[in-house]
N, C-alpha and C. Protein backbone atom coordinates (compact mmCIF):
# COMPACT_ATOMS: atom_id res chain seq x y z
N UNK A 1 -7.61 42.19 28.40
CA UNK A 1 -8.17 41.13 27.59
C UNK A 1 -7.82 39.81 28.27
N UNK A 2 -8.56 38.96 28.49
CA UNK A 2 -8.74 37.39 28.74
C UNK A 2 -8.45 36.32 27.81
N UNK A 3 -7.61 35.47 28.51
CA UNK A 3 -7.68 34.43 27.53
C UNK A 3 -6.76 34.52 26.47
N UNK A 4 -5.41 35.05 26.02
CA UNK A 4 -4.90 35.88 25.13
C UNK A 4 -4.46 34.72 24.42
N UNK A 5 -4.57 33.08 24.69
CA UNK A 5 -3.76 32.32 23.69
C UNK A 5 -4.88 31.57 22.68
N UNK A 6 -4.62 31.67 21.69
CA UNK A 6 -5.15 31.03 20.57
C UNK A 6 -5.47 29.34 20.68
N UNK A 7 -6.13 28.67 20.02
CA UNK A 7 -6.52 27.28 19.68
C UNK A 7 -5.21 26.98 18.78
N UNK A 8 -5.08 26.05 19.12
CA UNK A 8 -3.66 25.24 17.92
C UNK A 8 -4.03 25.11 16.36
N UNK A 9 -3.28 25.40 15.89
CA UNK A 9 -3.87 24.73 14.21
C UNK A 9 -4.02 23.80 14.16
N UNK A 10 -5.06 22.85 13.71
CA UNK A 10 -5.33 21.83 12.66
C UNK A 10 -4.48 21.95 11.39
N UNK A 11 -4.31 20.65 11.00
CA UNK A 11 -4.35 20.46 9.35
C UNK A 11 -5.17 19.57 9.15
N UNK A 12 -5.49 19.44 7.71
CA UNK A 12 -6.29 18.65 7.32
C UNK A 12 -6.17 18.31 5.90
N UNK A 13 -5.58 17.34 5.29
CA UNK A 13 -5.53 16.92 3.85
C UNK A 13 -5.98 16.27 3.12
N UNK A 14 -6.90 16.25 2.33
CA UNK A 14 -8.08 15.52 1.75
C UNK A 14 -8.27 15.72 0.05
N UNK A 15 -8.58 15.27 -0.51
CA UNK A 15 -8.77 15.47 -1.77
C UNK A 15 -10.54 15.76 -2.27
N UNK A 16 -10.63 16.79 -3.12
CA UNK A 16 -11.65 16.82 -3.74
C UNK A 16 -12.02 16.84 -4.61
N UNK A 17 -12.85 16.28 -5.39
CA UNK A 17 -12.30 15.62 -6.81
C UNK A 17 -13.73 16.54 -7.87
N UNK A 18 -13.74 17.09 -8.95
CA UNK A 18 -14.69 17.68 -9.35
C UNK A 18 -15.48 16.66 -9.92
N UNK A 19 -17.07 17.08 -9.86
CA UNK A 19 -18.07 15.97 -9.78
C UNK A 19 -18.26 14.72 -8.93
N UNK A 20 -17.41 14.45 -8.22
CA UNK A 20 -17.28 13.33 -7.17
C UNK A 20 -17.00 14.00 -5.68
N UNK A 21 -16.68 14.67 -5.60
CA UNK A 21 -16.97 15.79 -4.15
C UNK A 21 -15.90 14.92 -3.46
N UNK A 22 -15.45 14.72 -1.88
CA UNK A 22 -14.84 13.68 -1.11
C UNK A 22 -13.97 12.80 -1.81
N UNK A 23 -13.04 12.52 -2.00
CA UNK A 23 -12.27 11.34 -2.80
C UNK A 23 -11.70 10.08 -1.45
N UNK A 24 -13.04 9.08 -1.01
CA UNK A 24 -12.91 7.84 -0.51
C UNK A 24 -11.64 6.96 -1.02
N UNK A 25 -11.41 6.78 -1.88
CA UNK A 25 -10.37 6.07 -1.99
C UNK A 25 -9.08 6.63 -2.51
N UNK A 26 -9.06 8.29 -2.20
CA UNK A 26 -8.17 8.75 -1.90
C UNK A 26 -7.01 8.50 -0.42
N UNK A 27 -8.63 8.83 0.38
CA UNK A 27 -8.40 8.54 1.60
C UNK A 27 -7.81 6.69 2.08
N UNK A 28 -8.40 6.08 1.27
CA UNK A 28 -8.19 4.88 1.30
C UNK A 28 -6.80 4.71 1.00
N UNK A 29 -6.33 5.15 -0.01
CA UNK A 29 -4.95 4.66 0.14
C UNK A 29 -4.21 5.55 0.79
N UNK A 30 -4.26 6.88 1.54
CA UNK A 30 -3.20 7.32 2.72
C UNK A 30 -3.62 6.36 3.87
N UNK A 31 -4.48 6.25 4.26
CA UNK A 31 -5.03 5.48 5.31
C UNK A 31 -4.40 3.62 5.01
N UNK A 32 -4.19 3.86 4.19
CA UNK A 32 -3.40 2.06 4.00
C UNK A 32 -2.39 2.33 3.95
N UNK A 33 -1.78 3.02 3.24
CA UNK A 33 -0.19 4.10 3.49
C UNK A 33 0.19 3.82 5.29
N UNK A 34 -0.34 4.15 5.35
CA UNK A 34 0.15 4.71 7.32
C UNK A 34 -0.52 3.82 8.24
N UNK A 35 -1.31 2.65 7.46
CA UNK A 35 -1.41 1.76 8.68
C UNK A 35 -0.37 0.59 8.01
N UNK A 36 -0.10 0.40 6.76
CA UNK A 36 0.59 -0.89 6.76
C UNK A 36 0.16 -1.39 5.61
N UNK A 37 -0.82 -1.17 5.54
CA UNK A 37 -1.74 -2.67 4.55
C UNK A 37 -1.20 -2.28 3.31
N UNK A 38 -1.26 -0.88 2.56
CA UNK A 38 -0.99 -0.78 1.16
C UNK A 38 0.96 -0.39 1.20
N UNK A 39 1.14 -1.19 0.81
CA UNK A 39 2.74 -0.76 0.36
C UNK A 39 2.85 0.64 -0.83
N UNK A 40 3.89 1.27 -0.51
CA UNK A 40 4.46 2.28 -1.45
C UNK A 40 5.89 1.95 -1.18
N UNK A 41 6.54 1.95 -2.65
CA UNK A 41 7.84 1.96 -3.10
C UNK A 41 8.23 2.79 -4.37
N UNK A 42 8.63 3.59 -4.12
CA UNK A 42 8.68 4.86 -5.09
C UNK A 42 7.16 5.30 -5.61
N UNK A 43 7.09 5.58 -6.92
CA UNK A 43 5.48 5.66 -6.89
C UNK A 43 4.19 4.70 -7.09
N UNK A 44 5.35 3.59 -6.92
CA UNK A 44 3.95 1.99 -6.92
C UNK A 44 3.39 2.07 -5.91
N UNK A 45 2.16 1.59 -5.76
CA UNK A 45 1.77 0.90 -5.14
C UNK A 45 0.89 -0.12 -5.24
N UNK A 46 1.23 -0.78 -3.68
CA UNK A 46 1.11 -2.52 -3.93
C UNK A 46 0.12 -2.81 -2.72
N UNK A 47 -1.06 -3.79 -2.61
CA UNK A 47 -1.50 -4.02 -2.01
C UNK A 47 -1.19 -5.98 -1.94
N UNK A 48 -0.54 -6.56 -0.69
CA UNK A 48 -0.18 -7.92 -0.74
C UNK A 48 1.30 -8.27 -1.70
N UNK A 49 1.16 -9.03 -2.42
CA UNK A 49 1.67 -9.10 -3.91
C UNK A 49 0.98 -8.35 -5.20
N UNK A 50 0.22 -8.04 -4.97
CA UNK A 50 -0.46 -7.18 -6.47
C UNK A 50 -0.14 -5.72 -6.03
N UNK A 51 0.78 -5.91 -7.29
CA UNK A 51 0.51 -4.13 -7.86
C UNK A 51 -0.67 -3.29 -8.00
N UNK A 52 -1.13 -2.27 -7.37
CA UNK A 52 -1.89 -2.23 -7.72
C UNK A 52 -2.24 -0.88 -8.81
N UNK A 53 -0.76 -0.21 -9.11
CA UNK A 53 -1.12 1.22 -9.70
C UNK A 53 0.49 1.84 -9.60
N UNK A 54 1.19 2.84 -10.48
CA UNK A 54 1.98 3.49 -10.52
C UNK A 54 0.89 4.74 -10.32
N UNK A 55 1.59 5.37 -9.40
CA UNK A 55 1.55 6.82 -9.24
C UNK A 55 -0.05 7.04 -8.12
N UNK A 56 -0.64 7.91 -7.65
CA UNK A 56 -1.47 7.39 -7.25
C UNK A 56 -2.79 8.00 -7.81
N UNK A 57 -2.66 8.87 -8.98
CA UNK A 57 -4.29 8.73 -9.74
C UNK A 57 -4.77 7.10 -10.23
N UNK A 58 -3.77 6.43 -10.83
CA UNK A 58 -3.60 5.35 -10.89
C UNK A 58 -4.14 4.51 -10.02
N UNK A 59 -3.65 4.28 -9.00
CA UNK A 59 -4.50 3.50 -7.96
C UNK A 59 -5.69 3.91 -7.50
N UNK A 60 -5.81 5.46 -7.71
CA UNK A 60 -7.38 5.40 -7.03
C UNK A 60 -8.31 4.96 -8.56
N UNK A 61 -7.95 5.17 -9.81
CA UNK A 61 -8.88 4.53 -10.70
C UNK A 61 -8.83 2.92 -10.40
N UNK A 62 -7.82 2.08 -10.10
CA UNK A 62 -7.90 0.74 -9.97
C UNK A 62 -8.63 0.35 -8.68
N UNK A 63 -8.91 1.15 -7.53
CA UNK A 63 -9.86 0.65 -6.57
C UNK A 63 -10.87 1.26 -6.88
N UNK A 64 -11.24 2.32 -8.17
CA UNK A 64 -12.56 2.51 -8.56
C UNK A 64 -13.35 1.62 -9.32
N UNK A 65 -12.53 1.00 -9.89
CA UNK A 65 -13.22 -0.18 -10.99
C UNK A 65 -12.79 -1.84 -10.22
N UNK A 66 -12.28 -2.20 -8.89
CA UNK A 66 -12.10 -2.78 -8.29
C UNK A 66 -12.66 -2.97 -6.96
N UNK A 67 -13.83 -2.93 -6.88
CA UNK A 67 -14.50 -2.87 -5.23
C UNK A 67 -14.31 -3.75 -4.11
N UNK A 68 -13.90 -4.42 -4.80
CA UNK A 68 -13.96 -5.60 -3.61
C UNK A 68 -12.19 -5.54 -3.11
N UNK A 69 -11.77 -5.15 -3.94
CA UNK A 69 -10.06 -4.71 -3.17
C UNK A 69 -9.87 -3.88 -2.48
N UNK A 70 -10.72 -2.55 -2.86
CA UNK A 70 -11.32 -1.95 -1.74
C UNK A 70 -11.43 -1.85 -0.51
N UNK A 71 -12.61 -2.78 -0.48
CA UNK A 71 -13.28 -2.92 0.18
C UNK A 71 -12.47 -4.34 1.17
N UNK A 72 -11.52 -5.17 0.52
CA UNK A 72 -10.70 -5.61 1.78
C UNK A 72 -9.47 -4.91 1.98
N UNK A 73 -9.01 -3.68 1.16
CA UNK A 73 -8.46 -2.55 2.13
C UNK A 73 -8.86 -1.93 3.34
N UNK A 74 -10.22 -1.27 3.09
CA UNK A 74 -10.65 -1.07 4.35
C UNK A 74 -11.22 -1.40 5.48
N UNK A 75 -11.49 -2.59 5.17
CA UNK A 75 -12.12 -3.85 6.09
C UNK A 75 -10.48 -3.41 7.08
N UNK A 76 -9.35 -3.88 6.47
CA UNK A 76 -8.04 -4.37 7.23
C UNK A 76 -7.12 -2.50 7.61
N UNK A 77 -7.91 -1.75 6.92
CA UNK A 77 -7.66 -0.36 7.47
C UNK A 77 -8.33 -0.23 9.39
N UNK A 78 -9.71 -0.41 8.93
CA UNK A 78 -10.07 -0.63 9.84
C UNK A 78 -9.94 -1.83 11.13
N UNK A 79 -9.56 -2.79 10.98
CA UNK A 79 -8.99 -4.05 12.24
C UNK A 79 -7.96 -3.42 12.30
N UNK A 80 -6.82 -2.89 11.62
CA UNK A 80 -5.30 -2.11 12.22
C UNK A 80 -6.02 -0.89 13.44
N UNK A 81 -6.91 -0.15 12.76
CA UNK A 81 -7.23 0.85 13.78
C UNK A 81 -8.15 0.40 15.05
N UNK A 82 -9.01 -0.55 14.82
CA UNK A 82 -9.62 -0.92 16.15
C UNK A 82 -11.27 -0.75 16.18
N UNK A 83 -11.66 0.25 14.92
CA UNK A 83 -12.53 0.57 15.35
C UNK A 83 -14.11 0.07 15.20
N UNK A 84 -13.87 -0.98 14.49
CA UNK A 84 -15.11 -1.72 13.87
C UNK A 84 -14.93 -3.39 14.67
N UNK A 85 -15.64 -3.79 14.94
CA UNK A 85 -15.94 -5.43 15.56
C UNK A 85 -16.49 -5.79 14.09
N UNK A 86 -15.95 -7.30 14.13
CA UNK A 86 -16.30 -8.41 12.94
C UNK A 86 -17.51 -8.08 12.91
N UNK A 87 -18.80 -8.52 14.12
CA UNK A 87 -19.42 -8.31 14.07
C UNK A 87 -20.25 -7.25 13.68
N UNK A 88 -20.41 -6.03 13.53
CA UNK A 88 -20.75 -5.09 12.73
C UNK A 88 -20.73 -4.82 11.56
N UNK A 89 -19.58 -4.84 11.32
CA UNK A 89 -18.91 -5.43 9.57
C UNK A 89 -19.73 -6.43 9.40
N UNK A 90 -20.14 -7.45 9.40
CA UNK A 90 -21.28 -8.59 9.03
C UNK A 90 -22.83 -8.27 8.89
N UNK A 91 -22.72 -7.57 9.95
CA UNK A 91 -24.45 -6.98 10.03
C UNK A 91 -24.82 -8.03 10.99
N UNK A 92 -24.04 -9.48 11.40
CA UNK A 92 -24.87 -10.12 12.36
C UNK A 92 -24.81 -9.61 13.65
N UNK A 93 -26.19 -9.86 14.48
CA UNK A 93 -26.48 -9.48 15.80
C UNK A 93 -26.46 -10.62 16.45
């Protein structure tokens, strides 16, 4: 037999939420978790000075009914990672 070693495992941890499929601002706050932007201190968390949620069902309902906090979470998720230009984010050409 050829080839006898296996592919490495993956992991992969994601939330799926019933009736909402994908949980985005699940992801949103590990992804602010581990770049910086969202603080955790025990089970708060804080985005800046605002609290934004104990525990984190909590916070993902407060960036559900909060879009625009959101949405400058991941604006600044994304400039930590690199992968979006201002420009794109704007839509100007």
């Amino acid at each position: 037999v050829k080839n006898k070693m296996a592919p490495p495992f993956k992991v992969v941890d994601f939330d799926i939420m019933y009736g909402e499929g994908f949980s985005k601002t699940g992801e949103l706050i590990d992804l602010g978790v581990k770049a910086g932007v969202v603080e955790k201190a025990g089970s708060w968390y804080s985005y800046g000075t605002q609290r934004i949620g104990q525990g984190r069902e909590a916070t993902r309902t407060f960036l559900k009914e909060n879009p625009e906090i959101a949405a400058q979470i991941e604006r600044a998720v994304r400039d930590n990672a690199g992968l979006v230009a201002d420009s794109m984010i704007g839509g100007n050409d």
